[in-house]
PDB file of N, CA and C in Angstrom:
ATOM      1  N   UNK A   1      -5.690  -2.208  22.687  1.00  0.00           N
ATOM      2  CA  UNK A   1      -5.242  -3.577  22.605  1.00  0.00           C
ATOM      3  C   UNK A   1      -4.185  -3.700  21.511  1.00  0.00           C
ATOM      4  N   UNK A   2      -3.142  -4.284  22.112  1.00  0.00           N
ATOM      5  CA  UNK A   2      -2.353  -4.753  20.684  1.00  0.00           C
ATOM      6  C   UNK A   2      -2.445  -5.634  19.945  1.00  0.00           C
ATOM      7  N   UNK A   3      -2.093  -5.563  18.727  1.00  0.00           N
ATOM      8  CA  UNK A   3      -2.282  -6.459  17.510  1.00  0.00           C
ATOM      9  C   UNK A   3      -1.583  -8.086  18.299  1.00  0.00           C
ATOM     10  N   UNK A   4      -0.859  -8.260  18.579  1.00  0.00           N
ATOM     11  CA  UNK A   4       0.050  -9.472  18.882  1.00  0.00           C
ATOM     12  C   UNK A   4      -0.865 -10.139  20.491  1.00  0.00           C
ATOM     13  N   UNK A   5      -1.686  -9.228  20.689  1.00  0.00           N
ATOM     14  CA  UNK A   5      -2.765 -10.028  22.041  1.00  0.00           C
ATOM     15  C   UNK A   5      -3.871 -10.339  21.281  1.00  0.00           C
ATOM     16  N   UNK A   6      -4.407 -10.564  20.412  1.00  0.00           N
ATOM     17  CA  UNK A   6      -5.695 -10.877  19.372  1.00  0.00           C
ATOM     18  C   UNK A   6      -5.375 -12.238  19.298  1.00  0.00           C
ATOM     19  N   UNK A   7      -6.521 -12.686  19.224  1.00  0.00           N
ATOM     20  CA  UNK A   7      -6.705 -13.995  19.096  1.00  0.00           C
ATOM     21  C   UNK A   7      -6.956 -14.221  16.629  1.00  0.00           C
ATOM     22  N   UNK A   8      -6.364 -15.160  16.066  1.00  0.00           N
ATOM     23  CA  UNK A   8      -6.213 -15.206  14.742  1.00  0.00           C
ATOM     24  C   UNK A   8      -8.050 -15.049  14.239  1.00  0.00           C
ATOM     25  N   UNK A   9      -8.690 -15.129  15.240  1.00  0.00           N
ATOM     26  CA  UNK A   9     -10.410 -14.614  14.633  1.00  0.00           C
ATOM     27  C   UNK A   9     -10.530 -13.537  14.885  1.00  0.00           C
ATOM     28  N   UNK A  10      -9.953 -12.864  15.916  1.00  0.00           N
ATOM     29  CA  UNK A  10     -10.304 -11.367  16.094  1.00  0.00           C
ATOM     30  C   UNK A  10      -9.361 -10.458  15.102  1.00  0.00           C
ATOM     31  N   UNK A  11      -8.497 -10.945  14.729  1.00  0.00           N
ATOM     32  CA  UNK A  11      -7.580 -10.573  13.421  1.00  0.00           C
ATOM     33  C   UNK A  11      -8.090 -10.421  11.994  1.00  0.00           C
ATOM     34  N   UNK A  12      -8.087 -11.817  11.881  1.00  0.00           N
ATOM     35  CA  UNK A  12      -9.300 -11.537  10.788  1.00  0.00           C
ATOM     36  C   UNK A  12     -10.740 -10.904  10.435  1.00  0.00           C
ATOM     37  N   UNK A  13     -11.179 -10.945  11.830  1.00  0.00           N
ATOM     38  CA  UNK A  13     -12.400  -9.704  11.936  1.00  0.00           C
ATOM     39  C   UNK A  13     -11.905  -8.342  11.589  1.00  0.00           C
ATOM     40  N   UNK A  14     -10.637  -8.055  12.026  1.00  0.00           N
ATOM     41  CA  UNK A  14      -9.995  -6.821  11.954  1.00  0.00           C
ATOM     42  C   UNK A  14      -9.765  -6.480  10.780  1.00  0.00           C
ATOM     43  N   UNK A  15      -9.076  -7.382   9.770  1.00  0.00           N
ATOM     44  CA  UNK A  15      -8.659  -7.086   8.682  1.00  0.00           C
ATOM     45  C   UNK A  15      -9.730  -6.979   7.915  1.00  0.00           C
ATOM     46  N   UNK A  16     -10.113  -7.679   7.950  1.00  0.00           N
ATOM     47  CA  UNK A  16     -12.134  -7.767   7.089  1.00  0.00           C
ATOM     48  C   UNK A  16     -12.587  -6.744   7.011  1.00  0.00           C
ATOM     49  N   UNK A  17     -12.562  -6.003   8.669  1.00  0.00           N
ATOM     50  CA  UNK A  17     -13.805  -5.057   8.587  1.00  0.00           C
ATOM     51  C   UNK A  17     -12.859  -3.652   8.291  1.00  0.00           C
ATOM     52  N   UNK A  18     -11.532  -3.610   8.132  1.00  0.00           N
ATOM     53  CA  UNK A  18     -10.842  -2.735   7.467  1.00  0.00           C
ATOM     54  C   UNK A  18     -10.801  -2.401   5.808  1.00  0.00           C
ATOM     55  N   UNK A  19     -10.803  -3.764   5.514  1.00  0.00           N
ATOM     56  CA  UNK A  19     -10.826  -3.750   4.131  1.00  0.00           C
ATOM     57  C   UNK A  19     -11.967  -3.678   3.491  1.00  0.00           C
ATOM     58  N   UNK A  20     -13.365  -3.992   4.124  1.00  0.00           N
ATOM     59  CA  UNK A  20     -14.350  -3.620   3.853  1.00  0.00           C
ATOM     60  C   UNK A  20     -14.878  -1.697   3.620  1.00  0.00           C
ATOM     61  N   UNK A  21     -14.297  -1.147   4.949  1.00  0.00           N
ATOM     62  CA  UNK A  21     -14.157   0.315   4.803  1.00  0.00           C
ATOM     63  C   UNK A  21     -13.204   1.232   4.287  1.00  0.00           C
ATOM     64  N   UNK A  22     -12.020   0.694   3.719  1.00  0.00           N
ATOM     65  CA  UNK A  22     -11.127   0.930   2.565  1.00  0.00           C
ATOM     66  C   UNK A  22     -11.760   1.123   1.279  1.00  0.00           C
ATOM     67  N   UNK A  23     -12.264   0.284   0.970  1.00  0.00           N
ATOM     68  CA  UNK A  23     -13.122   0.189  -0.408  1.00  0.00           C
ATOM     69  C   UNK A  23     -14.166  -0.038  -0.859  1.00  0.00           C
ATOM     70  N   UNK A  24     -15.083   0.811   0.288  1.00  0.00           N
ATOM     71  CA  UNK A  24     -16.225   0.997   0.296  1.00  0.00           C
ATOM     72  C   UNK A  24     -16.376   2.102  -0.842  1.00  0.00           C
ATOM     73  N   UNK A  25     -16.226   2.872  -1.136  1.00  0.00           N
ATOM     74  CA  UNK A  25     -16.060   3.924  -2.044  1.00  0.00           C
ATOM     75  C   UNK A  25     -14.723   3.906  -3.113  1.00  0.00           C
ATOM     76  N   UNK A  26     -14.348   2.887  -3.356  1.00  0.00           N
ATOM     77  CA  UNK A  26     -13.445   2.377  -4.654  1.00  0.00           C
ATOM     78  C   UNK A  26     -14.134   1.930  -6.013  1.00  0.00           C
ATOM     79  N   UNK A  27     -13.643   2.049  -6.921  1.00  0.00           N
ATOM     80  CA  UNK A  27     -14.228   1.036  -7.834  1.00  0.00           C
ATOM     81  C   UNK A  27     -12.946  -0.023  -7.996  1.00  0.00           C
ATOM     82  N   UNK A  28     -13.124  -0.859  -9.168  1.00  0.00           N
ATOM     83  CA  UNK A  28     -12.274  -2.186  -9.168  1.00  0.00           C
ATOM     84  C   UNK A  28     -10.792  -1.591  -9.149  1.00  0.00           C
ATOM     85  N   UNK A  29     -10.672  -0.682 -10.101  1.00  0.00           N
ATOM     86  CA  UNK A  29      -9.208  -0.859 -10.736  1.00  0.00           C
ATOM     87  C   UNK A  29      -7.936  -0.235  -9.056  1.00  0.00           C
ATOM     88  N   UNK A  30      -9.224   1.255  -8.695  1.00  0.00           N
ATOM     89  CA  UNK A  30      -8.442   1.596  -7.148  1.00  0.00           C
ATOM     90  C   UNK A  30      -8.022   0.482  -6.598  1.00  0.00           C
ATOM     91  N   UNK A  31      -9.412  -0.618  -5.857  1.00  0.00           N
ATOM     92  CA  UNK A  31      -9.034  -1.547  -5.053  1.00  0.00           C
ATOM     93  C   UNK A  31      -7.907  -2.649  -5.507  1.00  0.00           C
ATOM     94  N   UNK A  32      -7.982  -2.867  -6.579  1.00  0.00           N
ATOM     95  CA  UNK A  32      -6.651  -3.795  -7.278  1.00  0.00           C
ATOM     96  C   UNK A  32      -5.283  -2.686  -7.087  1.00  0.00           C
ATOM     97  N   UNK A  33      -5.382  -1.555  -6.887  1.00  0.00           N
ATOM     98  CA  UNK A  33      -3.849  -1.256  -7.184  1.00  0.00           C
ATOM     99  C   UNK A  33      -3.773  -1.062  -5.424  1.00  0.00           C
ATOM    100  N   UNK A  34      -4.687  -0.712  -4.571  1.00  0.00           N
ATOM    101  CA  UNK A  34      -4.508  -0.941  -3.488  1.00  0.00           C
ATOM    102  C   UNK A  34      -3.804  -2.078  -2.937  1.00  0.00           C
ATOM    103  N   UNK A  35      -4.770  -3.145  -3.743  1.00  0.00           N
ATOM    104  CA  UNK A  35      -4.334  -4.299  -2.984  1.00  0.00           C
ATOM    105  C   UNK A  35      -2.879  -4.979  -3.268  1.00  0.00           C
ATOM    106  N   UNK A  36      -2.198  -4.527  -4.603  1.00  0.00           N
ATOM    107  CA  UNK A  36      -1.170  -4.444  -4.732  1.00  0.00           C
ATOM    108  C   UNK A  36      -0.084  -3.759  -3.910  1.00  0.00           C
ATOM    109  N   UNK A  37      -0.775  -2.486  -3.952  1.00  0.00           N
ATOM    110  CA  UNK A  37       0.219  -1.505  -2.596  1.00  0.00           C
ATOM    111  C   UNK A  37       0.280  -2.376  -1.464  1.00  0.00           C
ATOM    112  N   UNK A  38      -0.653  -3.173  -0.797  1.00  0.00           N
ATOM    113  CA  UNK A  38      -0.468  -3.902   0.232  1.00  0.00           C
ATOM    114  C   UNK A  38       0.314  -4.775  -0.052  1.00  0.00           C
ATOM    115  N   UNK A  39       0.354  -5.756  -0.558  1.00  0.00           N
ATOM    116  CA  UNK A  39       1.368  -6.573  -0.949  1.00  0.00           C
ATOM    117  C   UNK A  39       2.706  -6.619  -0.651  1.00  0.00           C
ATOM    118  N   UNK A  40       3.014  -5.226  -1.543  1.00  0.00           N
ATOM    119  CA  UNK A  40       4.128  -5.088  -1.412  1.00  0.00           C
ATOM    120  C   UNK A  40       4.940  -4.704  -0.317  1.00  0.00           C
ATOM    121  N   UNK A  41       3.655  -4.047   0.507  1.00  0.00           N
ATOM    122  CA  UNK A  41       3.924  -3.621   1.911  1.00  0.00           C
ATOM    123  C   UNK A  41       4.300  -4.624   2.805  1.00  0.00           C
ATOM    124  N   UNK A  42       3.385  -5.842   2.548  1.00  0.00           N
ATOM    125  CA  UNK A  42       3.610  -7.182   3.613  1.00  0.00           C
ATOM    126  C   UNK A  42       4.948  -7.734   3.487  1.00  0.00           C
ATOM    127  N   UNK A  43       4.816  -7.668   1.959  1.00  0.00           N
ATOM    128  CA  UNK A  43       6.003  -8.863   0.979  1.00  0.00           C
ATOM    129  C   UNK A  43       7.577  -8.044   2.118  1.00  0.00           C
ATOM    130  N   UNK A  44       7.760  -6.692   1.847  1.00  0.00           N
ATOM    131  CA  UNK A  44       8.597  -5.765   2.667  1.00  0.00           C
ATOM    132  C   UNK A  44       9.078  -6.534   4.221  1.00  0.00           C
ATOM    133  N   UNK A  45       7.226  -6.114   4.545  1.00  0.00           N
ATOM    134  CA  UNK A  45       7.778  -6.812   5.901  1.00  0.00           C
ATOM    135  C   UNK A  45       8.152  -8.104   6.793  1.00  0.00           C
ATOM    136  N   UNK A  46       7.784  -8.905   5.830  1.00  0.00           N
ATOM    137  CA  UNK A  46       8.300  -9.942   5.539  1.00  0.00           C
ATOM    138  C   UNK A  46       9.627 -10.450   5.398  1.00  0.00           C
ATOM    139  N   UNK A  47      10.354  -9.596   4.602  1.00  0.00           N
ATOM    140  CA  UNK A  47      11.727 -10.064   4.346  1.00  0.00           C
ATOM    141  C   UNK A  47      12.764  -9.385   5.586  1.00  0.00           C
ATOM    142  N   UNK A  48      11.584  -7.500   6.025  1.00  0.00           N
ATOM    143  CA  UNK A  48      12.133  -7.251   7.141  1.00  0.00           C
ATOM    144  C   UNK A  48      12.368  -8.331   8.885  1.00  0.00           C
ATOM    145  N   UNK A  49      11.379  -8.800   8.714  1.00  0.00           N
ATOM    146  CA  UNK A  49      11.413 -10.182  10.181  1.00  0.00           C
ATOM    147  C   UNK A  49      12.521 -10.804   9.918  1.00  0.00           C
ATOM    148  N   UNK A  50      12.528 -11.422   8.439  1.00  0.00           N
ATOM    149  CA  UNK A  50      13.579 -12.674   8.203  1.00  0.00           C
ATOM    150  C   UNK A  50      14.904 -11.744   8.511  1.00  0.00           C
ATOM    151  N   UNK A  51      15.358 -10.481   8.585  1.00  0.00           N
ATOM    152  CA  UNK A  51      16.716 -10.114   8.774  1.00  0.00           C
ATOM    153  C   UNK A  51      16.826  -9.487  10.122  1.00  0.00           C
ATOM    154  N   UNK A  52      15.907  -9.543  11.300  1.00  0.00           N
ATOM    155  CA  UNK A  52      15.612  -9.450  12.509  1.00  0.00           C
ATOM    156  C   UNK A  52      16.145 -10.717  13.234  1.00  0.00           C
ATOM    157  N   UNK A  53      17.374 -10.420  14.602  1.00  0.00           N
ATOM    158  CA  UNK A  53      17.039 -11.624  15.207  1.00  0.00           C
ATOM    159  C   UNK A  53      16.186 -11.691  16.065  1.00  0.00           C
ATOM    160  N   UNK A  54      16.098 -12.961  16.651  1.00  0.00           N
ATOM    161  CA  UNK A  54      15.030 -13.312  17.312  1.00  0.00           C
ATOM    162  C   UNK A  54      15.240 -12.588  18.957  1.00  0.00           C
TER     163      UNK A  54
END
């Protein structure tokens, strides 16, 4: 199934139960710099859409 056929609850189930098994075996400081790495990853793709046309 692709990401863009999910309904925004089955998404968030997705992301949940990802991030739940990401850092299941982290302690704080991993999961904070993780979650930073993500960030920056989104923040990225983010600015990548805005220079995409439609």
């Amino acid at each position: 199934m692709c990401l863009s056929d999910m309904s925004n609850c089955e998404l968030l189930l997705l992301a949940n139960d990802i991030s739940l098994a990401i850092s299941k075996d982290l302690n704080a400081n991993e999961t904070n710099l993780l979650s930073a790495f993500f960030n920056i990853i989104g923040d990225q793709l983010a600015l990548i859409a805005l220079q995409k046309p439609n």
